[in-house]
Protein backbone atom coordinates (compact mmCIF):
# COMPACT_ATOMS: atom_id res chain seq x y z
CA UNK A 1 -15.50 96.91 -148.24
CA UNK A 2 -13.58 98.43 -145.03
CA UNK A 3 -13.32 95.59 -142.31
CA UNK A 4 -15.33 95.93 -138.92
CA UNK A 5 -14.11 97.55 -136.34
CA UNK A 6 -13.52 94.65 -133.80
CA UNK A 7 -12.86 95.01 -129.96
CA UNK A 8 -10.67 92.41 -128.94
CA UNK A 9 -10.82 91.57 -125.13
CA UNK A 10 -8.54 89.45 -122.82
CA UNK A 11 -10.02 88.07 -119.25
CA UNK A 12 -7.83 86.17 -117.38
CA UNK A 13 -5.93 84.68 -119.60
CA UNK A 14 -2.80 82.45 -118.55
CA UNK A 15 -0.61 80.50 -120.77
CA UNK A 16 2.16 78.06 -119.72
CA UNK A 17 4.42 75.71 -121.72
CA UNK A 18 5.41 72.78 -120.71
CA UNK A 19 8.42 71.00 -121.76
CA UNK A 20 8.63 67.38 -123.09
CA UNK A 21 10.19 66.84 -119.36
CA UNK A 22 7.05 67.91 -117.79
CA UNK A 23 9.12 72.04 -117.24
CA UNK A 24 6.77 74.72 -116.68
CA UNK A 25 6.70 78.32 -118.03
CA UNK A 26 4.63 80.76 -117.50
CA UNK A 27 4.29 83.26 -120.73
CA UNK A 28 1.25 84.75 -119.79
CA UNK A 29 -0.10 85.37 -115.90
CA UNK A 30 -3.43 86.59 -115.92
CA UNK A 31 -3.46 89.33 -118.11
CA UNK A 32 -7.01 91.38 -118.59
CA UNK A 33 -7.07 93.69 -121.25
CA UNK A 34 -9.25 95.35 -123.99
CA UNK A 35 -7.76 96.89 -126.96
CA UNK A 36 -10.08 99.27 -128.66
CA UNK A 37 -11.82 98.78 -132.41
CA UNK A 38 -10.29 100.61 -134.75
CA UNK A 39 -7.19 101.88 -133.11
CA UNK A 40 -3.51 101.25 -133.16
CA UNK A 41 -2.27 99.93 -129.93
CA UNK A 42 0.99 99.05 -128.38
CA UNK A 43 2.97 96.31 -126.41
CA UNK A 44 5.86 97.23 -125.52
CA UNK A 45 8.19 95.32 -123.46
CA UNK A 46 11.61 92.98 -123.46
CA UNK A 47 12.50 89.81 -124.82
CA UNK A 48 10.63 86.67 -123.59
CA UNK A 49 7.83 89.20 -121.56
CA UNK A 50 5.04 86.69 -123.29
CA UNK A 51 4.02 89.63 -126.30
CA UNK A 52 4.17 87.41 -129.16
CA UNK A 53 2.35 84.48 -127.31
CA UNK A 54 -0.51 86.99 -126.49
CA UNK A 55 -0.72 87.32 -130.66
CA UNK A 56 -0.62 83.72 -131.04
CA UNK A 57 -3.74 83.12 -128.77
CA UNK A 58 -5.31 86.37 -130.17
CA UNK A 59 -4.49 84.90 -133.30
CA UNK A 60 -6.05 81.46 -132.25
CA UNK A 61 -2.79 79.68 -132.85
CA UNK A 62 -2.52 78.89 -129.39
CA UNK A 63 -5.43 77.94 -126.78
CA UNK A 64 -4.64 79.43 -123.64
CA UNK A 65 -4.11 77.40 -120.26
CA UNK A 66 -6.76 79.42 -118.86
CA UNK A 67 -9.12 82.57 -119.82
CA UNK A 68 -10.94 83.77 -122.70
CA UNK A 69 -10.57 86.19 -125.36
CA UNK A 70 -13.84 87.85 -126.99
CA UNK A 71 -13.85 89.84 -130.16
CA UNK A 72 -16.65 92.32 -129.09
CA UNK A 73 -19.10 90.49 -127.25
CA UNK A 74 -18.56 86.66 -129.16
CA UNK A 75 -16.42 84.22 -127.24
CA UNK A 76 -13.52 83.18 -129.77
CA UNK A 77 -11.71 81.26 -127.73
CA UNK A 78 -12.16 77.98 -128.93
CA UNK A 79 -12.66 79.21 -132.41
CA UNK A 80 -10.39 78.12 -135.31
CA UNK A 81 -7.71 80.80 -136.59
CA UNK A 82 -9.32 80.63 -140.30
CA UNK A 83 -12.77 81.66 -138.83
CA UNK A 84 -11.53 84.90 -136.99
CA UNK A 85 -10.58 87.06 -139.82
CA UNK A 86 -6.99 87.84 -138.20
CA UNK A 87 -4.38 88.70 -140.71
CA UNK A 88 -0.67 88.51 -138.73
CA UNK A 89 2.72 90.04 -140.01
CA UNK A 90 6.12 88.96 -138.27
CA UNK A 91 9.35 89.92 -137.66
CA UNK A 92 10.87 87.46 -140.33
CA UNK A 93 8.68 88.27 -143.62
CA UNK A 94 7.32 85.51 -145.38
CA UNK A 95 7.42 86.02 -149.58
CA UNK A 96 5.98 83.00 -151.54
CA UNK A 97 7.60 81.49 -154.83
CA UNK A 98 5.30 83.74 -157.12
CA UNK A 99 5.57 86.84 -158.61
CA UNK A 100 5.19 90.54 -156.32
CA UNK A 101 1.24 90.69 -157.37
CA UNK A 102 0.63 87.06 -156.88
CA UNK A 103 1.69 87.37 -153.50
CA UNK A 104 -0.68 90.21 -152.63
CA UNK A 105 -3.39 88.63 -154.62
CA UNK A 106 -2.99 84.59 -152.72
CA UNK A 107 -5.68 85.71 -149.75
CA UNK A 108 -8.12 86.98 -151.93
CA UNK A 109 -7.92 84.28 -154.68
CA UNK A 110 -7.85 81.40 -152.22
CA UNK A 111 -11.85 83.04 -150.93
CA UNK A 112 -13.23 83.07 -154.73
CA UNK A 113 -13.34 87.02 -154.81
CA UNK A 114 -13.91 87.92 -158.66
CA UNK A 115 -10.76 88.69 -160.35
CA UNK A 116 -11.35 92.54 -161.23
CA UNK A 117 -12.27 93.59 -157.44
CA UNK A 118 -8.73 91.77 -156.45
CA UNK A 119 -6.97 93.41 -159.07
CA UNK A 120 -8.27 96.89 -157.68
CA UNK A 121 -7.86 96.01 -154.06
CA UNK A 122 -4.20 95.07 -154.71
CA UNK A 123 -3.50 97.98 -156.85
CA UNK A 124 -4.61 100.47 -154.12
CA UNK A 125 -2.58 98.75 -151.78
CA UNK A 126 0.35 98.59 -153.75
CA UNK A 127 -0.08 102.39 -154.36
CA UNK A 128 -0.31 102.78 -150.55
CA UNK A 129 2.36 101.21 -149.33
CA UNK A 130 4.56 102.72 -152.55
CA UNK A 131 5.68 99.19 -154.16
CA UNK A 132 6.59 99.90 -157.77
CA UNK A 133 4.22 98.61 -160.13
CA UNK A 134 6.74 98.02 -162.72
CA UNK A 135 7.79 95.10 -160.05
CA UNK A 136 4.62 93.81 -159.90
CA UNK A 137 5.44 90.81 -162.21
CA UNK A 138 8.55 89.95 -160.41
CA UNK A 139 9.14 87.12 -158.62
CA UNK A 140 9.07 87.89 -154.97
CA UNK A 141 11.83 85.44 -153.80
CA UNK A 142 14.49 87.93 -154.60
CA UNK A 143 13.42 90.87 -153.16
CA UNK A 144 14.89 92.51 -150.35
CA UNK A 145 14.16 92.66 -146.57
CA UNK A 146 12.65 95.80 -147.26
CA UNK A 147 10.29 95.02 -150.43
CA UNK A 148 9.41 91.39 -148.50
CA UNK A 149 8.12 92.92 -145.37
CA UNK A 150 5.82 95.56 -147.79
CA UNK A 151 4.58 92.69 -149.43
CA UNK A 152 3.80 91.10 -146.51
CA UNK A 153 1.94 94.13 -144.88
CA UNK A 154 0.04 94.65 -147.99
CA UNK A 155 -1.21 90.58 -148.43
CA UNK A 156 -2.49 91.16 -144.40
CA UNK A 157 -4.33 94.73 -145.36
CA UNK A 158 -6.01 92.86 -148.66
CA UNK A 159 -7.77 90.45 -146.86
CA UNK A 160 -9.86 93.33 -145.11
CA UNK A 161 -9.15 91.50 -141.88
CA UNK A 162 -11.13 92.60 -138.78
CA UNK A 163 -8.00 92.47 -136.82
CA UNK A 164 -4.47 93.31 -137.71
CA UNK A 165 -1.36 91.77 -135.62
CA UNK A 166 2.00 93.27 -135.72
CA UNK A 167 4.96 91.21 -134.72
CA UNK A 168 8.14 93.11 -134.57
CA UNK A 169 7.82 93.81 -138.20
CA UNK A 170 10.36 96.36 -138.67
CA UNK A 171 13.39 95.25 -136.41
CA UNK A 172 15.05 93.55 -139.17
CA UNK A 173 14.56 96.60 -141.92
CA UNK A 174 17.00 99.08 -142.20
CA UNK A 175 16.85 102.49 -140.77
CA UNK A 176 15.41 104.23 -143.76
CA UNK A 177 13.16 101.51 -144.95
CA UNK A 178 11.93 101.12 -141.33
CA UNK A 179 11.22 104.74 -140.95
CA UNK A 180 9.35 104.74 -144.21
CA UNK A 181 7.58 101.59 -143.84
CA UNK A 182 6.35 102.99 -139.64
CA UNK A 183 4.80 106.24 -141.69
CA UNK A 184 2.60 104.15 -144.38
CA UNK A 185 1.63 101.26 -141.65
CA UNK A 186 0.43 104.58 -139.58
CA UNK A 187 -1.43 105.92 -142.91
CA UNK A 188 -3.00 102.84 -143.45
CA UNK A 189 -4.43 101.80 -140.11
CA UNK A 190 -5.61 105.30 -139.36
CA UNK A 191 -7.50 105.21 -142.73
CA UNK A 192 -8.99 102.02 -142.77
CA UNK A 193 -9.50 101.95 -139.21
CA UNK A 194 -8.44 98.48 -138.32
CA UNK A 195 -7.90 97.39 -134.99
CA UNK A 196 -4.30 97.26 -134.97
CA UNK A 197 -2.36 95.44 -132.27
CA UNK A 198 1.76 96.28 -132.43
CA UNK A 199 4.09 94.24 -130.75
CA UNK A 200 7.71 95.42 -130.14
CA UNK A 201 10.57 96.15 -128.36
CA UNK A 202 11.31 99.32 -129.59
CA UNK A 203 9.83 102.13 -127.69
CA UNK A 204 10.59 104.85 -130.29
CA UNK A 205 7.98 102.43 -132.83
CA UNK A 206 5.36 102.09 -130.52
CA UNK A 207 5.65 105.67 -128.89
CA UNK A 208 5.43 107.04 -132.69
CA UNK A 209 2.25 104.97 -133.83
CA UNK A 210 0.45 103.96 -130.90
CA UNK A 211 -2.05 106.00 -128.97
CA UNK A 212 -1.83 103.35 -126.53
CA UNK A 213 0.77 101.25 -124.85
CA UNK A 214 0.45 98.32 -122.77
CA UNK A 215 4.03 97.51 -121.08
CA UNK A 216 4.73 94.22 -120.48
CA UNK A 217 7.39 92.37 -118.33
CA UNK A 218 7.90 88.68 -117.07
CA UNK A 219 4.01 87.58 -118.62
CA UNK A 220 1.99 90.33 -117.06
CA UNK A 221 0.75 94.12 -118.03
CA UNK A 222 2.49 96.42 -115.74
CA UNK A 223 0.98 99.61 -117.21
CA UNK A 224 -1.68 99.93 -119.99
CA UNK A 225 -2.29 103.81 -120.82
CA UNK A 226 -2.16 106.66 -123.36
CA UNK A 227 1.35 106.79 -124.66
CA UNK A 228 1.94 109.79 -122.81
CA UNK A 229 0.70 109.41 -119.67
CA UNK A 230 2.65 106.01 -119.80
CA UNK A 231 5.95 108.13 -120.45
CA UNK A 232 5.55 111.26 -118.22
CA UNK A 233 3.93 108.94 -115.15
CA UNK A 234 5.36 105.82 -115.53
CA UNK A 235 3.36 103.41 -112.65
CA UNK A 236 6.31 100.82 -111.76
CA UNK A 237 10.06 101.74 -111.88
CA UNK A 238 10.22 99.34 -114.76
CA UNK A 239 7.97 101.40 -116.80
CA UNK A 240 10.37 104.79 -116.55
CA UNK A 241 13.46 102.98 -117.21
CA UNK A 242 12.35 100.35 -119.84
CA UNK A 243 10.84 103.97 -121.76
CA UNK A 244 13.34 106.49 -123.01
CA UNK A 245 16.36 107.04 -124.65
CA UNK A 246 17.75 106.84 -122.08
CA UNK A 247 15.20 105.78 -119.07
CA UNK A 248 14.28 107.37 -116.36
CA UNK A 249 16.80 108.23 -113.41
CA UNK A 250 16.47 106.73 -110.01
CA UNK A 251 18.36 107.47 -106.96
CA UNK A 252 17.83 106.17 -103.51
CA UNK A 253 16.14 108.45 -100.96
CA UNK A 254 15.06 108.27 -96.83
CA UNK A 255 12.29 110.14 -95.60
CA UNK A 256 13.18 112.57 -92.57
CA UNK A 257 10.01 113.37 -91.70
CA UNK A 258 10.51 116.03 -88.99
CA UNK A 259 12.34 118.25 -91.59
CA UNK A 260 10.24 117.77 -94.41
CA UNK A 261 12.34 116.34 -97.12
CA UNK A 262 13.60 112.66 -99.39
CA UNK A 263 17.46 112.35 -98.10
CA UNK A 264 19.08 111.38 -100.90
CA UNK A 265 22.54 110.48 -101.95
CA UNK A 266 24.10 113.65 -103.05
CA UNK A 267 21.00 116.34 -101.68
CA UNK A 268 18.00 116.67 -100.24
CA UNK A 269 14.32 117.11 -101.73
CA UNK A 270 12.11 119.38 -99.89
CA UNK A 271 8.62 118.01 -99.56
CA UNK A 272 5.47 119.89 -98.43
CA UNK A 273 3.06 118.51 -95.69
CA UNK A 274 1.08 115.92 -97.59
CA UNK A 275 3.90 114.37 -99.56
CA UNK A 276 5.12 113.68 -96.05
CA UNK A 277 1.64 112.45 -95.20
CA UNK A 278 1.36 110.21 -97.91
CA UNK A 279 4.88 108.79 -98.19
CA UNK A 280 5.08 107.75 -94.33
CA UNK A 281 2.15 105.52 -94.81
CA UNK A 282 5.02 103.22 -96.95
CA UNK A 283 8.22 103.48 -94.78
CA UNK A 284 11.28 104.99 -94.93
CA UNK A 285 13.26 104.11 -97.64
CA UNK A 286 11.90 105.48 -101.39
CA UNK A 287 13.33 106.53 -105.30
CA UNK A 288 13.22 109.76 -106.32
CA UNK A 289 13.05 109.48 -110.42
CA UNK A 290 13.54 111.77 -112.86
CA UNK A 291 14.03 111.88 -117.07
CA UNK A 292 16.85 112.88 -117.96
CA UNK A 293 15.90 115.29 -120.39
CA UNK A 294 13.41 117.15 -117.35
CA UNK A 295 17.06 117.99 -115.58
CA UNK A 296 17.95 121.79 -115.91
CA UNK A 297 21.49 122.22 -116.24
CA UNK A 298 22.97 125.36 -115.02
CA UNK A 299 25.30 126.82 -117.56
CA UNK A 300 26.34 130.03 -115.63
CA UNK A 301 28.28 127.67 -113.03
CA UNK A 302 26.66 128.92 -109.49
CA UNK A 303 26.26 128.12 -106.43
CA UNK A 304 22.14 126.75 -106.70
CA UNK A 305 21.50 123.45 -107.24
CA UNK A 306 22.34 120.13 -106.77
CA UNK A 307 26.44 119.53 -107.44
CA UNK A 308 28.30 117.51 -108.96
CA UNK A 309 31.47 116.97 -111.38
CA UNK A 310 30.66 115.18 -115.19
CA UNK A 311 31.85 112.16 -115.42
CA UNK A 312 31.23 111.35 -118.68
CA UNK A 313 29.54 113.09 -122.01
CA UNK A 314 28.12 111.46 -124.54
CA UNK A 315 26.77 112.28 -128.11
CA UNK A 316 23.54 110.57 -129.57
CA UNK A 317 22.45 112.39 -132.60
CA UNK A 318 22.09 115.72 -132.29
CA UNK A 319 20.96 115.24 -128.12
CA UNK A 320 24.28 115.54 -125.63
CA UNK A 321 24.26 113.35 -122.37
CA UNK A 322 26.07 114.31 -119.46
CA UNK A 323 26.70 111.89 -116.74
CA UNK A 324 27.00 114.01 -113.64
CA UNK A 325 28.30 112.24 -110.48
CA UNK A 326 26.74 113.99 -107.38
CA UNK A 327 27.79 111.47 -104.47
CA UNK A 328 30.10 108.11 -104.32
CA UNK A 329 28.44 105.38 -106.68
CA UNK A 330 25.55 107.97 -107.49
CA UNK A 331 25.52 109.24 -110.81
CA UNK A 332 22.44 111.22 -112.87
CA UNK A 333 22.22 111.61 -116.28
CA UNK A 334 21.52 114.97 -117.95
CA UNK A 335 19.91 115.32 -121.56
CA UNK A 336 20.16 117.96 -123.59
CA UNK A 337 19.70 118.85 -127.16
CA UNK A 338 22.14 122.56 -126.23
CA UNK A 339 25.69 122.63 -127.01
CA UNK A 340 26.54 124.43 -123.78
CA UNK A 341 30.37 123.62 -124.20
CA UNK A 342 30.42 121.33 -120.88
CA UNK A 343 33.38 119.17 -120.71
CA UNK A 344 34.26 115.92 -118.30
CA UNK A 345 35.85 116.89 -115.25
CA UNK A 346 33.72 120.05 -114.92
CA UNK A 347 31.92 120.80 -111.44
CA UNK A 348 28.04 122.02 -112.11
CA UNK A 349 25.04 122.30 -110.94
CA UNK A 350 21.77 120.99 -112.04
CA UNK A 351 17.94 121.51 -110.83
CA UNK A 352 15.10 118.54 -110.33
CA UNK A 353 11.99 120.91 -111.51
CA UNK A 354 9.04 119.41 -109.08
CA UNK A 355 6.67 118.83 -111.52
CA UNK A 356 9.09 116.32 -113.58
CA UNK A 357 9.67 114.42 -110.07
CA UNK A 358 8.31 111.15 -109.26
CA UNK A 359 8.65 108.89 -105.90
CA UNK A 360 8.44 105.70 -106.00
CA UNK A 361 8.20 102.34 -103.35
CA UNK A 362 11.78 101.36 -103.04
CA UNK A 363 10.16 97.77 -101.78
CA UNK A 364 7.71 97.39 -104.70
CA UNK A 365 9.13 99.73 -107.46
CA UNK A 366 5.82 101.14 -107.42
CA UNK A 367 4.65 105.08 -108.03
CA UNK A 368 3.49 106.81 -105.17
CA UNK A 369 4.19 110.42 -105.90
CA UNK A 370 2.39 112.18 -107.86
């Protein structure tokens, strides 16, 4: 039996601690938000931002301070953990003293389900996620991070929960097993169509098996899109440099509006008549942002472009980042996956392509343009 496909829906919803001395935190500041039935969907955002305490209440391990949270139209809010068919998986995997099939099996035994329909729910899972069956009579205490976190993953799919929560449960796997594990957790969600909610901090996770990201910083949701509108038009500041390896850059502009263009430090950006329009409606003083892959980088050495002399290269994988200074304490990084035979010290010049430019509120870190 496949689960239901559940909406899960957020309104309002605040959470604060409070300390045995009577110390207040906010985790959560009235965050509204629906993630879809069926679908994998992100949050994304640092340490502390309030992700995993958004689980926790979706979970119903905590009650919120204020709000409600609906699974489709029913009001769970006050309902008991056990009675919302929530399976959870965290960042530190949790194997009991029993053997690899036992641990797989526990959910289903503990509800009475017949003993043949868990032994072909777990096989299917186990054949899924690619756990050797020869292992299956193991006891699961020993196993590594890697084989603990599968197990895990499959004992939350068994269940046929209507909701599956993801805490950061690759960060602690290593690179291999993590990329292996992200490709079956994908399979399996997408086939079985379980409304999926995956917390992390790691972009390149979330930008891989989301279609949707919510991006969360100090308890609230500063962006909640499609993954790639979220990358290519970030909303806040935060958004463009929090996403992207590395973020976006950002260098400090003033609008002359009589000649048309964003002074900034090292250039100027022309701007036609209703940039000007819009942007003088917030000031004078904006960021002009850019990714650094979008910068073109020209290799024949002329005189077009913006200049400046490389301050630094660097080499992550197979993708070459040059740091190009272009004005005192200003300094723009280039990506590029070329070996173009650039060296520190060297004097180029690099082009801003329009349609990869975005202007922000310098006051608010907020997107105005485009």
């Amino acid at each position: 039996m496949l689960p239901l496909m559940v909406e899960v829906r957020l309104e309002n919803v605040t959470h604060i601690y409070v300390t045995e001395k009577g110390l207040k935190t906010v985790a959560l500041d009235d965050v509204s938000i629906t993630f879809p039935s069926g679908k994998i969907t992100g949050v994304l955002g640092p340490s502390g931002c309030g992700k995993t305490t958004m689980l926790k209440i979706i979970a119903g391990l905590l009650r919120p301070t204020k709000g409600k949270v609906y699974f489709d139209d029913k009001d769970v809010t006050d309902l008991d953990p056990q009675k919302r068919n929530v399976a959870m998986v965290f960042q530190f995997p949790v194997a009991y003293d029993m053997s690899v099939y036992d641990n797989i099996a526990f959910p289903l035994r503990i509800r009475g389900v017949p003993k043949d329909i868990i032994h072909r729910k777990v096989m299917e899972i186990v054949d899924i996620l690619g756990i050797d069956r020869n292992i299956l009579n193991k006891n699961a205490k020993g196993a590594d991070p890697g084989l603990r976190q599968k197990i895990a993953v499959a004992r939350a799919i068994v269940r046929d929960a209507d909701v599956l929560l993801l805490d950061e449960p690759l960060t602690n796997l290593e690179p291999l097993v993590r990329i292996e594990l992200k490709t079956k957790l994908k399979e399996i969600t997408q086939k079985m169509k379980i409304t999926t909610i995956y917390v992390t901090h790691d972009q390149a996770e979330v930008l891989t098996l989301a279609e949707r990201i919510a991006v969360m910083n100090i308890g609230k949701i500063i962006q909640y899109d499609e993954t790639t509108r979220v990358y290519e038009y970030p909303i806040h500041e935060f958004v463009g440099y929090f996403i992207g390896n590395p973020g976006m850059n950002y260098i400090e502009c003033s609008l002359n509006e009589e000649k048309s263009v964003l002074e900034c430090k090292g250039f100027e950006y022309t701007l036609n008549r209703n940039e000007v329009e819009v942007l003088v409606k917030y000031g004078k003083e904006f960021k002009l942002g850019i990714r650094p892959e979008h910068i073109i980088i020209d290799e024949s050495k002329s005189d077009k472009g913006i200049k400046g002399k490389i301050s630094l290269v660097e080499r992550i994988g197979t993708a070459f980042l040059y740091h190009v200074e272009i004005a005192k304490e200003t300094t723009i990084i280039a990506k590029t996956y070329k070996q173009i035979g650039l060296r520190e010290g060297d004097t180029i010049s690099i082009t801003l392509p329009k349609d990869k430019v975005r202007i922000f509120d310098k006051k608010t870190g907020y997107r105005i343009l485009p």
